[in-house]
N, C-alpha and C. Protein backbone atom coordinates (compact mmCIF):
# COMPACT_ATOMS: atom_id res chain seq x y z
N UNK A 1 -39.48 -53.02 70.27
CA UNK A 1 -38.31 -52.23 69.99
C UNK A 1 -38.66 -50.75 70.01
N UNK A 2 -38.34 -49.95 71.22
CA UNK A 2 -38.77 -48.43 71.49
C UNK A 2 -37.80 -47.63 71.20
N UNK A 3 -36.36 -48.55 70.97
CA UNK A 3 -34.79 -47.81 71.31
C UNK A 3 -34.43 -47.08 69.50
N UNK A 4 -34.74 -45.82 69.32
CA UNK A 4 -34.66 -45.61 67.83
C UNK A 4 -33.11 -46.13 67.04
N UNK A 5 -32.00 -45.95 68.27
CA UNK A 5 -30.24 -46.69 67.55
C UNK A 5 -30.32 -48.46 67.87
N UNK A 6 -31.66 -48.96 68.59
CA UNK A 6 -31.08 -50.24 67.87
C UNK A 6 -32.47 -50.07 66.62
N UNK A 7 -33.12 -49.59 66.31
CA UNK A 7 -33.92 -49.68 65.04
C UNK A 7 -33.35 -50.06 64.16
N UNK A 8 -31.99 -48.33 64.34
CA UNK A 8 -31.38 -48.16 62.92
C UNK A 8 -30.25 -48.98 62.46
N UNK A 9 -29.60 -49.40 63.89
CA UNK A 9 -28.79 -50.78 63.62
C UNK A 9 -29.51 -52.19 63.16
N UNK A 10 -30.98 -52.58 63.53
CA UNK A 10 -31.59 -53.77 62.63
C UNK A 10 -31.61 -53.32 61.34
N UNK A 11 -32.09 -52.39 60.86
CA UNK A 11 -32.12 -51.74 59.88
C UNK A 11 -30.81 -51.59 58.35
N UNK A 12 -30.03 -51.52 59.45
CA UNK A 12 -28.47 -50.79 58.74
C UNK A 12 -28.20 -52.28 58.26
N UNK A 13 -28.73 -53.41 59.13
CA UNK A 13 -28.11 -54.80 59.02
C UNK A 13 -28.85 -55.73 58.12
N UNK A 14 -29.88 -55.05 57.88
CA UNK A 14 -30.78 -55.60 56.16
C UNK A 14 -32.60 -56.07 56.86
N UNK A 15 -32.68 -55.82 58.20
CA UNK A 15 -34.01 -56.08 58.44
C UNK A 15 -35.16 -54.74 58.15
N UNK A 16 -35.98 -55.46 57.29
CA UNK A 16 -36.62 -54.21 56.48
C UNK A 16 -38.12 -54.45 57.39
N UNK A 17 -38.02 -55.46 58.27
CA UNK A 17 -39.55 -54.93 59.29
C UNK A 17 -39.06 -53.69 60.17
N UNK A 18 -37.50 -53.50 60.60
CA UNK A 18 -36.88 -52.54 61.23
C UNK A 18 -37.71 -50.96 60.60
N UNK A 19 -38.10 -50.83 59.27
CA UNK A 19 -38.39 -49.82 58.89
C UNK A 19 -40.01 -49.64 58.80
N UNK A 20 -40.84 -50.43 59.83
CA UNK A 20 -42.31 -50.26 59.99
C UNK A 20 -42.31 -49.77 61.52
N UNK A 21 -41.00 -50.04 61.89
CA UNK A 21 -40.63 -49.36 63.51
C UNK A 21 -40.18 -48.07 63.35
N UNK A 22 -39.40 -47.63 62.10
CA UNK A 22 -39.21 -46.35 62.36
C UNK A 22 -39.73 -45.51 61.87
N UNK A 23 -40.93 -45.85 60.91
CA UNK A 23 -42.37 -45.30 60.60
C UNK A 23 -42.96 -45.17 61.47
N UNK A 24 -42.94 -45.91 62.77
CA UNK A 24 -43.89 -45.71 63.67
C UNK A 24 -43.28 -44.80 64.62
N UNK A 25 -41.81 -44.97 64.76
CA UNK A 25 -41.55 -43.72 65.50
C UNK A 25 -41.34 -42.04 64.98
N UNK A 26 -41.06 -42.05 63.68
CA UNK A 26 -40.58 -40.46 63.00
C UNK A 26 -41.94 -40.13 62.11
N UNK A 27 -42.75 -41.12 62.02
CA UNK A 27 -44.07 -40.52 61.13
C UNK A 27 -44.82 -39.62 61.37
N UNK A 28 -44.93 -38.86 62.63
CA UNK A 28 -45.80 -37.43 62.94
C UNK A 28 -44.71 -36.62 62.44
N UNK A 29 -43.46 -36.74 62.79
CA UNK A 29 -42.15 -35.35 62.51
C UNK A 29 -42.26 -35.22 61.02
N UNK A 30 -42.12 -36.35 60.26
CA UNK A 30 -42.00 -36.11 58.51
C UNK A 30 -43.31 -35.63 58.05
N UNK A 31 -44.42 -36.39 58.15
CA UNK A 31 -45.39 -35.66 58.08
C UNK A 31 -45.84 -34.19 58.09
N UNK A 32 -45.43 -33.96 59.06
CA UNK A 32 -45.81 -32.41 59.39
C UNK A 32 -44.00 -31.77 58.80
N UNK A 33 -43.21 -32.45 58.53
CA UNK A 33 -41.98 -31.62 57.52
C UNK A 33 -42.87 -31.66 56.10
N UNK A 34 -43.78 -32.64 56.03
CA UNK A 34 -43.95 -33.19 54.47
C UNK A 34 -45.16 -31.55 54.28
N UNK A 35 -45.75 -31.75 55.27
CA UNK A 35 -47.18 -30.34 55.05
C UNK A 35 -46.83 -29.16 54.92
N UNK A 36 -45.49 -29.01 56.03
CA UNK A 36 -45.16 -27.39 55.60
C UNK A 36 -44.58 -27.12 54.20
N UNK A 37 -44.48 -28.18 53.80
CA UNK A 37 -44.24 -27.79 52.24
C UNK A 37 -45.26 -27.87 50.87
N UNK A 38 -45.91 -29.05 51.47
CA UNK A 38 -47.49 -29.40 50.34
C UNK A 38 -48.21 -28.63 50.53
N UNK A 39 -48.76 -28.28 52.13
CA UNK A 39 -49.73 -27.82 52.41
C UNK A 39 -51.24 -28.12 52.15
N UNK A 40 -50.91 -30.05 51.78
CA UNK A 40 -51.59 -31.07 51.79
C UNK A 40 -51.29 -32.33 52.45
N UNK A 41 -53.11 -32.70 53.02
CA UNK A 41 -52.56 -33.76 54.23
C UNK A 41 -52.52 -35.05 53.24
N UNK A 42 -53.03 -35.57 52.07
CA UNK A 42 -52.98 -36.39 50.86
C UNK A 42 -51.81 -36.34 50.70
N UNK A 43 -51.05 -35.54 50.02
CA UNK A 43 -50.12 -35.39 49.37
C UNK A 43 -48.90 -36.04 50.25
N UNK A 44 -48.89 -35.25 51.53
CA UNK A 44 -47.96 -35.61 52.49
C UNK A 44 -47.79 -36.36 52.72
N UNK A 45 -48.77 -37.69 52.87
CA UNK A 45 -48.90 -38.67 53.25
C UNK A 45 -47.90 -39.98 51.97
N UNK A 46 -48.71 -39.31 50.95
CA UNK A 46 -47.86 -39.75 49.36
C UNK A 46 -46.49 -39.58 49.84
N UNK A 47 -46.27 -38.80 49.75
CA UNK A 47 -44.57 -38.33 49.99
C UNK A 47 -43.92 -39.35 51.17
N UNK A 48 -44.37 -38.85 52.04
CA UNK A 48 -43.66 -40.02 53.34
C UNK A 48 -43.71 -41.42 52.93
N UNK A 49 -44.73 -42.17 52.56
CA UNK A 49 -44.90 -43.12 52.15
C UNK A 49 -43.78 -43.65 50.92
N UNK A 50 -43.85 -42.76 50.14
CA UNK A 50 -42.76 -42.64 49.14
C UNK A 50 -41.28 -42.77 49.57
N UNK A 51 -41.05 -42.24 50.32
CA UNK A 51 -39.75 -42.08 51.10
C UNK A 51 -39.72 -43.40 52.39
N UNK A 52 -40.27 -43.84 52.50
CA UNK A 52 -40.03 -45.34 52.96
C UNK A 52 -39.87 -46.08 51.95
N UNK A 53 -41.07 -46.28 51.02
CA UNK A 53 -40.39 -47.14 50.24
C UNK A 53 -39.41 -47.53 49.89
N UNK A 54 -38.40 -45.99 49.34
CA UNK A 54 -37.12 -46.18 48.91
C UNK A 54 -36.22 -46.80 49.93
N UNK A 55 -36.60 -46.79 51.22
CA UNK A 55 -35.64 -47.00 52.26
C UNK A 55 -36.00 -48.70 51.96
N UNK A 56 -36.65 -48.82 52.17
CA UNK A 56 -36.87 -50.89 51.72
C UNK A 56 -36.02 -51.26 50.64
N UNK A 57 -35.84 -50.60 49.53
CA UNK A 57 -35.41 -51.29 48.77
C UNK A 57 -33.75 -50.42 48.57
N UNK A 58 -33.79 -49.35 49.41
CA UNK A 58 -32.04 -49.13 49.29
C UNK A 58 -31.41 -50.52 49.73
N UNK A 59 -30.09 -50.62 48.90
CA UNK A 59 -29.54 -52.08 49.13
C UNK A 59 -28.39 -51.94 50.67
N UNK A 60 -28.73 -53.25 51.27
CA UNK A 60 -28.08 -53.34 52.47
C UNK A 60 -26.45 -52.14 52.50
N UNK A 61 -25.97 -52.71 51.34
CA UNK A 61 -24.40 -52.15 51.42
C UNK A 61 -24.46 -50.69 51.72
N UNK A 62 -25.39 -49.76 50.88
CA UNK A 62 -25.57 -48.25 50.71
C UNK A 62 -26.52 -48.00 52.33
N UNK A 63 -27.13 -48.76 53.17
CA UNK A 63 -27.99 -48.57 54.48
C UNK A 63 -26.48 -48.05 55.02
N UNK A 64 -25.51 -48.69 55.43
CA UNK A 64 -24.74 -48.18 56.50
C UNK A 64 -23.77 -47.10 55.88
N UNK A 65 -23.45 -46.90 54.49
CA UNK A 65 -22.90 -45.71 53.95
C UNK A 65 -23.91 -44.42 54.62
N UNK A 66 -24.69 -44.78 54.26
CA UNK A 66 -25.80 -43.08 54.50
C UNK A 66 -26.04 -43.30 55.80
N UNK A 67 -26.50 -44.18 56.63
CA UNK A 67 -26.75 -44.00 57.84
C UNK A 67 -25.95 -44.28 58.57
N UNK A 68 -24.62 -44.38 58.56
CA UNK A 68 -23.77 -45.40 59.92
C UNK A 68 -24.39 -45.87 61.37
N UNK A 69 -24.09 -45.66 62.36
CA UNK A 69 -24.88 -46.14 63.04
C UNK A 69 -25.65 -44.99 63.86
N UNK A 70 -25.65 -44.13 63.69
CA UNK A 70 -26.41 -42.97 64.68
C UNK A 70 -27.73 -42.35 64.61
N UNK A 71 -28.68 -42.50 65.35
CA UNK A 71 -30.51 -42.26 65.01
C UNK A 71 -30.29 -40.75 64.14
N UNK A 72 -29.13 -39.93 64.63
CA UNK A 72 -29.47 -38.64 64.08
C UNK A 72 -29.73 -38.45 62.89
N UNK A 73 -28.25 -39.14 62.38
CA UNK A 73 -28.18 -39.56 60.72
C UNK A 73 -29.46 -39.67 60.09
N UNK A 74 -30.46 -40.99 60.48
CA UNK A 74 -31.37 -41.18 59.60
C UNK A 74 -32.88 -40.47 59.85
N UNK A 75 -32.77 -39.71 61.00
CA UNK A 75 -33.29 -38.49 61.11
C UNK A 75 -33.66 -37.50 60.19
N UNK A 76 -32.21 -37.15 60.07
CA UNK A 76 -31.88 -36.15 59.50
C UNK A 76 -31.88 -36.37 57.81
N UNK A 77 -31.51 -37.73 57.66
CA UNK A 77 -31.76 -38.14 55.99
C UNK A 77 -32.95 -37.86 55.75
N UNK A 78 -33.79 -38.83 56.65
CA UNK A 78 -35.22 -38.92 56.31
C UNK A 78 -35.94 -37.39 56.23
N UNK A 79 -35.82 -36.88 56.84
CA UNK A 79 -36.33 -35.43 56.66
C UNK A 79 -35.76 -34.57 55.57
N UNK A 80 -34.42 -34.48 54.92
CA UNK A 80 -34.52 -34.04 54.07
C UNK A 80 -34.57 -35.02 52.83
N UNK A 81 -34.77 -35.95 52.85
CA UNK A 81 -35.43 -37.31 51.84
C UNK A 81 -36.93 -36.52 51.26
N UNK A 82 -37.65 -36.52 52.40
CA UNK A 82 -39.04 -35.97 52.72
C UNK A 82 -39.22 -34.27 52.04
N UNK A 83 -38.38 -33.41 52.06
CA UNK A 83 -38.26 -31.97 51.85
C UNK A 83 -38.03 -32.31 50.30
N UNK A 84 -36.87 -33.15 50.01
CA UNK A 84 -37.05 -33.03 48.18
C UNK A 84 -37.58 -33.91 47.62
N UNK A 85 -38.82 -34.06 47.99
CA UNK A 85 -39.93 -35.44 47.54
C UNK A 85 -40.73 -34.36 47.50
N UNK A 86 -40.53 -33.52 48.37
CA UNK A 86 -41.88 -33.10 48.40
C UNK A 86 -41.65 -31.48 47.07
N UNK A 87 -40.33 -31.41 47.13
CA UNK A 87 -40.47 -30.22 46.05
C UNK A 87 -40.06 -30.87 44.58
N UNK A 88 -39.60 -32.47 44.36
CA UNK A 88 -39.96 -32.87 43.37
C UNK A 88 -41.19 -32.78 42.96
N UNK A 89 -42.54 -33.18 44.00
CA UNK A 89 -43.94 -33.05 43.43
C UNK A 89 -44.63 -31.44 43.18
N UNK A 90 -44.06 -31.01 43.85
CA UNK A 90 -44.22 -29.13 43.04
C UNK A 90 -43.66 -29.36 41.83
N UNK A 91 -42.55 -29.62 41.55
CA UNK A 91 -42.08 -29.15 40.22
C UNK A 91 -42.43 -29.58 39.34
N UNK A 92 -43.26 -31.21 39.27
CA UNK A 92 -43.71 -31.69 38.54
C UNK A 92 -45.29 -31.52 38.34
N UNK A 93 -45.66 -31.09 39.00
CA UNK A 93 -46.91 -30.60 38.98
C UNK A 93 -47.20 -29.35 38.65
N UNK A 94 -46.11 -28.33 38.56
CA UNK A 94 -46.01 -26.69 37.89
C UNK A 94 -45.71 -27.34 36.26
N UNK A 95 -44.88 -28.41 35.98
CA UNK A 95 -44.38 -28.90 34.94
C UNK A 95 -45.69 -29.42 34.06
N UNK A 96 -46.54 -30.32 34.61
CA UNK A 96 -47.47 -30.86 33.98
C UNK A 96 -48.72 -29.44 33.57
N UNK A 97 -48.57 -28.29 34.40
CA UNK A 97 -49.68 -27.49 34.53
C UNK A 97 -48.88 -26.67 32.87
N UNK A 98 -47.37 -26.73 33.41
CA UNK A 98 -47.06 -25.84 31.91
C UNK A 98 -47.79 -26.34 30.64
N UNK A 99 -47.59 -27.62 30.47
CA UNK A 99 -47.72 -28.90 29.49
C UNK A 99 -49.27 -28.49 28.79
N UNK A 100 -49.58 -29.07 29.91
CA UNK A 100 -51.32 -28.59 30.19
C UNK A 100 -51.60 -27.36 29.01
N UNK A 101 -51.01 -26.17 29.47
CA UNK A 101 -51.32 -24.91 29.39
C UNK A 101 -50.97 -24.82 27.51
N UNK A 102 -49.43 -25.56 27.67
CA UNK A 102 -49.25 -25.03 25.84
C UNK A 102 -49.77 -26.18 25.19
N UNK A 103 -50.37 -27.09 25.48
CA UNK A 103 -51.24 -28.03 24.66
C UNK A 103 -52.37 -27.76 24.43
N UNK A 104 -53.22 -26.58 25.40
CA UNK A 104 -54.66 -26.28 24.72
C UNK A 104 -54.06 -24.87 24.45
N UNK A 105 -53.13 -23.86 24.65
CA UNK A 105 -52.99 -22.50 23.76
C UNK A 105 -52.74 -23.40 22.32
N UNK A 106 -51.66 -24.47 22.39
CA UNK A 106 -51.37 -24.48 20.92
C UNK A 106 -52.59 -25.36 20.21
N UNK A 107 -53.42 -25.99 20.60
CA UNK A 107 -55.15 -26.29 20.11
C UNK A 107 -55.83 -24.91 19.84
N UNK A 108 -55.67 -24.18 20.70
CA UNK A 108 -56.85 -22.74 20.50
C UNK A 108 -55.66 -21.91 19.60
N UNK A 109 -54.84 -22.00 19.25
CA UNK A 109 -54.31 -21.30 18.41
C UNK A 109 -54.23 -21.86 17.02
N UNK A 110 -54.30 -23.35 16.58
CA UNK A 110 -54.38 -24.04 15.65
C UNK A 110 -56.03 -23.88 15.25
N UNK A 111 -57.14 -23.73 16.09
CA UNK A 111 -58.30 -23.31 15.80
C UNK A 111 -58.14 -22.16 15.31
N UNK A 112 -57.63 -21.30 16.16
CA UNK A 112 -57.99 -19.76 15.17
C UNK A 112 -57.34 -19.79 14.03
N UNK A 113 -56.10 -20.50 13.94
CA UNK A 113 -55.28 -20.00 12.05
C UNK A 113 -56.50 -20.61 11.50
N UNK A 114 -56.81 -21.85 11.68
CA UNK A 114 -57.17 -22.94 10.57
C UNK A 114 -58.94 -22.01 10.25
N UNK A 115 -59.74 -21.20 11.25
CA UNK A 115 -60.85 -20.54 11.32
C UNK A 115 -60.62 -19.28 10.51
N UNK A 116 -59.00 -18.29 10.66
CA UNK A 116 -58.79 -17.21 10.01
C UNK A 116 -58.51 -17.77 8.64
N UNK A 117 -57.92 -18.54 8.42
CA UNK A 117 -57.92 -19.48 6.76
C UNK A 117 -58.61 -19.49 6.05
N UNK A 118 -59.47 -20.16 6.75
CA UNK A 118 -61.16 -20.43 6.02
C UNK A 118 -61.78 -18.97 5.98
N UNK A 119 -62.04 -18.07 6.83
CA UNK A 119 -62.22 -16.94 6.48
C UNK A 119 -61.90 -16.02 5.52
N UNK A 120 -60.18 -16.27 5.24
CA UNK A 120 -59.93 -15.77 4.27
C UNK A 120 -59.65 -16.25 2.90
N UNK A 121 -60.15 -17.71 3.06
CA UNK A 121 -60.14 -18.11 1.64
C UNK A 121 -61.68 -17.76 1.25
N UNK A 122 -62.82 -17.84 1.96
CA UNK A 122 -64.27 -17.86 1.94
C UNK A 122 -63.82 -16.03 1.13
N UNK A 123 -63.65 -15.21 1.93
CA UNK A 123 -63.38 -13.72 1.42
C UNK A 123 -62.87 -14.06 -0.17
N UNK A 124 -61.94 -14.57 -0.45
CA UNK A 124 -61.31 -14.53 -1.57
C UNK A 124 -61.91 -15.06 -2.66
N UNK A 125 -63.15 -16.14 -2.19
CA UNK A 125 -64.06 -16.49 -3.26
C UNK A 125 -64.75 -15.78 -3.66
N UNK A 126 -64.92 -14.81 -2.68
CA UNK A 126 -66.50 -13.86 -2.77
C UNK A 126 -65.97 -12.83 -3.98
N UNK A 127 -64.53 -12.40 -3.47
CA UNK A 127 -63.91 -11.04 -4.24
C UNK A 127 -63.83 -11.74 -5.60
N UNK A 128 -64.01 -13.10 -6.24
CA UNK A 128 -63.33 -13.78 -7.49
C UNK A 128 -64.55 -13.65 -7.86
N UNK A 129 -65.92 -13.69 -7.46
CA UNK A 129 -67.13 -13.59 -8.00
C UNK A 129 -67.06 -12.08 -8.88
N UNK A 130 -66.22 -11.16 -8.18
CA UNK A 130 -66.45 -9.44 -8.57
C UNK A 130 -65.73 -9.44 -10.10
N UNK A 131 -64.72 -10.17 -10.38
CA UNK A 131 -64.02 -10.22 -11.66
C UNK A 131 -64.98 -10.93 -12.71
N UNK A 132 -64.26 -10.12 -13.87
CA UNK A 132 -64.98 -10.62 -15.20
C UNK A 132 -64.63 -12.32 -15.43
N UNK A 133 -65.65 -12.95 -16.40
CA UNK A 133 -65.29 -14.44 -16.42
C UNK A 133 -64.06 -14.74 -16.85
N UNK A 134 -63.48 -14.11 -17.70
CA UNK A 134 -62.34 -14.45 -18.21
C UNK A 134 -61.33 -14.39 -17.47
N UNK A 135 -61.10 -13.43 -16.39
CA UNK A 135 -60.38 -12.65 -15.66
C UNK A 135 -60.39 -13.99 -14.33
N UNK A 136 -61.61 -14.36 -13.91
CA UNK A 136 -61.57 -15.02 -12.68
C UNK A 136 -61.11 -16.69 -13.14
N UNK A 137 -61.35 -17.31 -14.86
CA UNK A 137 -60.86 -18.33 -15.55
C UNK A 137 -59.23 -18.03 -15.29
N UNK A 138 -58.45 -17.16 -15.92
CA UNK A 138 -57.19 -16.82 -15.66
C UNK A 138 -56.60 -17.13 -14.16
N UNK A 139 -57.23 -16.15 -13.06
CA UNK A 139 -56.41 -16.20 -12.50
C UNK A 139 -56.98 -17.53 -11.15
N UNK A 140 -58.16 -17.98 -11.37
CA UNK A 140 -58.12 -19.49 -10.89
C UNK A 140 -57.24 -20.93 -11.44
N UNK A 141 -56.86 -20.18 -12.62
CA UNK A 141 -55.65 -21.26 -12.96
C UNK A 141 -53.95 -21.11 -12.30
N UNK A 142 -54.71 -19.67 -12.20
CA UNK A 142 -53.07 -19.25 -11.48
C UNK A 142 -52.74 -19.38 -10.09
N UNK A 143 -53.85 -19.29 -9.90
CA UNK A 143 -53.82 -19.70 -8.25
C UNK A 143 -53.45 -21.30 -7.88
N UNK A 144 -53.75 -22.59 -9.54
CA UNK A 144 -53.93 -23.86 -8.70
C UNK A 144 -52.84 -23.66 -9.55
N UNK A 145 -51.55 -22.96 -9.71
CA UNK A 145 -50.20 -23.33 -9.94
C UNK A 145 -49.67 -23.62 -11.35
N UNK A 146 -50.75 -22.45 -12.36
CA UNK A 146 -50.00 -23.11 -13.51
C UNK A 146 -49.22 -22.05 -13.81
N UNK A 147 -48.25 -21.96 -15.06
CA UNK A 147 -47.47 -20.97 -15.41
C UNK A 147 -48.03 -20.09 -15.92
N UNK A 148 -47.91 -19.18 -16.77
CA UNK A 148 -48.50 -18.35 -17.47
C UNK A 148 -48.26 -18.57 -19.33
N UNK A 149 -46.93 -19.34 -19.32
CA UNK A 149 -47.30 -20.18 -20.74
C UNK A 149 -48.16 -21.38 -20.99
N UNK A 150 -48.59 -22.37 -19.23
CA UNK A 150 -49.53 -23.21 -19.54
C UNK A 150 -51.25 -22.16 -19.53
N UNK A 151 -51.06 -21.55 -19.04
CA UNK A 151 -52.51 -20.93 -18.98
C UNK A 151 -53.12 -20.28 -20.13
N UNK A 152 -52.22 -19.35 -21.12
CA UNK A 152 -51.82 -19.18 -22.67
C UNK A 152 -52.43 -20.82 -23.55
N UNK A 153 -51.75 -21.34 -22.99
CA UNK A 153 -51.89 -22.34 -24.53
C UNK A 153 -53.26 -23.12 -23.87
N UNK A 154 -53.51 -23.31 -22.65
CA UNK A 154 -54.66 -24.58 -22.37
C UNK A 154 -56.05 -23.41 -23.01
N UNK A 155 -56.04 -21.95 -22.61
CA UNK A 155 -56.84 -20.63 -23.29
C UNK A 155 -56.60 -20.25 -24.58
N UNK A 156 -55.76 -20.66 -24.95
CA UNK A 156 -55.24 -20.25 -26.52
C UNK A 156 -55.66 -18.74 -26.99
N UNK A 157 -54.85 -17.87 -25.90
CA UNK A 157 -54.77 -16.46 -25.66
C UNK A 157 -53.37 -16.56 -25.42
N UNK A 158 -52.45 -14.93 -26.15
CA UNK A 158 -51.10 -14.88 -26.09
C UNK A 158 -50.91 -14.99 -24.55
N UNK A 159 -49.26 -15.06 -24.38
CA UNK A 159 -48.91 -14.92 -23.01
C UNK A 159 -48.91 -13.79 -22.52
N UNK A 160 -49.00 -12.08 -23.32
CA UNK A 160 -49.35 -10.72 -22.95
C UNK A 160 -50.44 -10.64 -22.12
N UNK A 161 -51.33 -11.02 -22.56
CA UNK A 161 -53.29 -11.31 -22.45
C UNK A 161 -53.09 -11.48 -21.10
N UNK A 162 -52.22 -12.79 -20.67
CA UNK A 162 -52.61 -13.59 -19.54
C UNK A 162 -51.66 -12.76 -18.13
N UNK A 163 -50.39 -12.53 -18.65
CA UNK A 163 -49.54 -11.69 -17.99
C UNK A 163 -50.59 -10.25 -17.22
N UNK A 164 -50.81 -9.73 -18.37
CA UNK A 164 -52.11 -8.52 -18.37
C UNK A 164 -53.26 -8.99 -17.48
N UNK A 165 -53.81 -9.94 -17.45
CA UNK A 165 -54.91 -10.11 -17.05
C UNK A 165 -54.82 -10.56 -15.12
N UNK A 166 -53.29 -11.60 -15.31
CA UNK A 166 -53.21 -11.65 -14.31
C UNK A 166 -52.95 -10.56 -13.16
N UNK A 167 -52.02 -9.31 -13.43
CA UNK A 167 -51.61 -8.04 -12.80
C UNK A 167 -53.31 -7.72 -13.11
N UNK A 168 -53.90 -7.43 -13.48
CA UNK A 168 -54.79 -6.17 -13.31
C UNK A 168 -55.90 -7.31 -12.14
N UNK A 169 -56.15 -8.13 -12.35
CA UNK A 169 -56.86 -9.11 -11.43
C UNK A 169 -56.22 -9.02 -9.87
N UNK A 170 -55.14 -8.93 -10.11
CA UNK A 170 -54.56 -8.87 -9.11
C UNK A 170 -54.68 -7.44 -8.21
N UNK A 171 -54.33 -6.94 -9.48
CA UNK A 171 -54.88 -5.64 -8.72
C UNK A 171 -56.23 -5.24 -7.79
N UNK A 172 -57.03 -5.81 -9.17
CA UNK A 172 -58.54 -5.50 -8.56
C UNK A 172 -58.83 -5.75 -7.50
N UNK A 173 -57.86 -7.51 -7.16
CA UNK A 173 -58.70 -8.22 -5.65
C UNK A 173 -57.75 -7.37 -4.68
N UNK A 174 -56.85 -7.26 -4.63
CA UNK A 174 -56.03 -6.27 -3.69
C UNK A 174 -56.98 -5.14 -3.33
N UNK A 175 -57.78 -4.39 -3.84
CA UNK A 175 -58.29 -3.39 -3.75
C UNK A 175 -59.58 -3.74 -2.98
N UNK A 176 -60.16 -5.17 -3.81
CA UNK A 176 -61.44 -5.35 -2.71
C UNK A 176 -61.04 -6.17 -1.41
N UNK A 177 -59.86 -6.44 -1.50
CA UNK A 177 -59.36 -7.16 0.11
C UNK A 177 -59.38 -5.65 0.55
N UNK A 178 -58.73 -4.86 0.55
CA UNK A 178 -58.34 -3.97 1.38
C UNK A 178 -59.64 -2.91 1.99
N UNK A 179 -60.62 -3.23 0.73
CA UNK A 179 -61.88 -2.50 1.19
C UNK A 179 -62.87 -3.23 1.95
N UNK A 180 -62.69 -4.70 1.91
CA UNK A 180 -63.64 -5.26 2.71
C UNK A 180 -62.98 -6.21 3.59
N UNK A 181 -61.76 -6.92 4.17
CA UNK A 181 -60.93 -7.52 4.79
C UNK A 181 -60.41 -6.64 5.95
N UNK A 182 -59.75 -5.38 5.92
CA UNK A 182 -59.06 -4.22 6.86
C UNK A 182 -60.08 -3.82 7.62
């Protein structure tokens, strides 16, 4: 069978060896439609291949909707079948590269908070060493969330003391963040 309109008429009529004949006749043209767009001979090959497939398993009824009976028709399908196969696999492959891209920024960015963290909690131990004992007792309670009437009564020091102690502590480390942190 050399005649490409009776191909597409076996074809149109549900014979799917019809479509290893017209692989054999349009496969250099798609091909080289498939490269000027990949600008891969792999890829291209994927693609065309791809685009037969679908033609096997389009169902008989939808063969003669899209192709009626004229070689041009499935020509002309097949080639632009072939053109958005082939810029589906760009887009999905710019798509996967995005993916790619914000899955290790958002890893290398979850490294640096979780590294600047630790840095600045490591800093904040060092500056709690600089306070008086009482002062760094106070406000390590305040830091793991107690009130300032539980910190009063568990110290059995007024709530002034602790109020007081906490502002001026506060102060102090503010002052050594800013002198050794900036």
């Amino acid at each position: 069978m050399s005649n490409l309109s009776e191909i597409v008429n076996n074809y149109i009529n549900g014979d799917n060896q019809a479509v290893a004949d017209l692989y054999a006749c349009l496969k250099d043209r798609l091909l080289l439609t498939a490269y000027n767009f990949c600008r891969n001979k792999e890829i291209s090959r994927d693609v065309v291949q791809v685009v037969f497939e679908k033609m096997i398993l389009l169902p008989i009824k939808k063969r003669s909707e899209y192709f009626g009976n004229s070689e041009d028709n499935i020509e002309a399908y097949l080639s632009v079948a072939v053109k958005n196969k082939c810029i589906d696999v760009q887009r999905i492959k710019v798509n996967r590269e995005k993916i790619i891209y914000s899955i290790r920024h958002l890893f290398t960015a979850k490294v640096e908070n979780s590294s600047l963290e630790r840095f600045c909690q490591d800093g904040l131990r060092e500056m709690l060493k600089n306070l008086q004992p009482r002062e760094q007792e106070i406000i390590s309670l305040h830091l793991e969330g107690y009130t300032n009437d539980e910190i009063a009564a568990q110290l059995n020091i007024s709530y002034n003391t602790v109020k007081n102690n906490i502002y001026e502590s506060k102060k102090k480390l503010k002052s050594f963040w800013n002198l050794f942190m900036n």
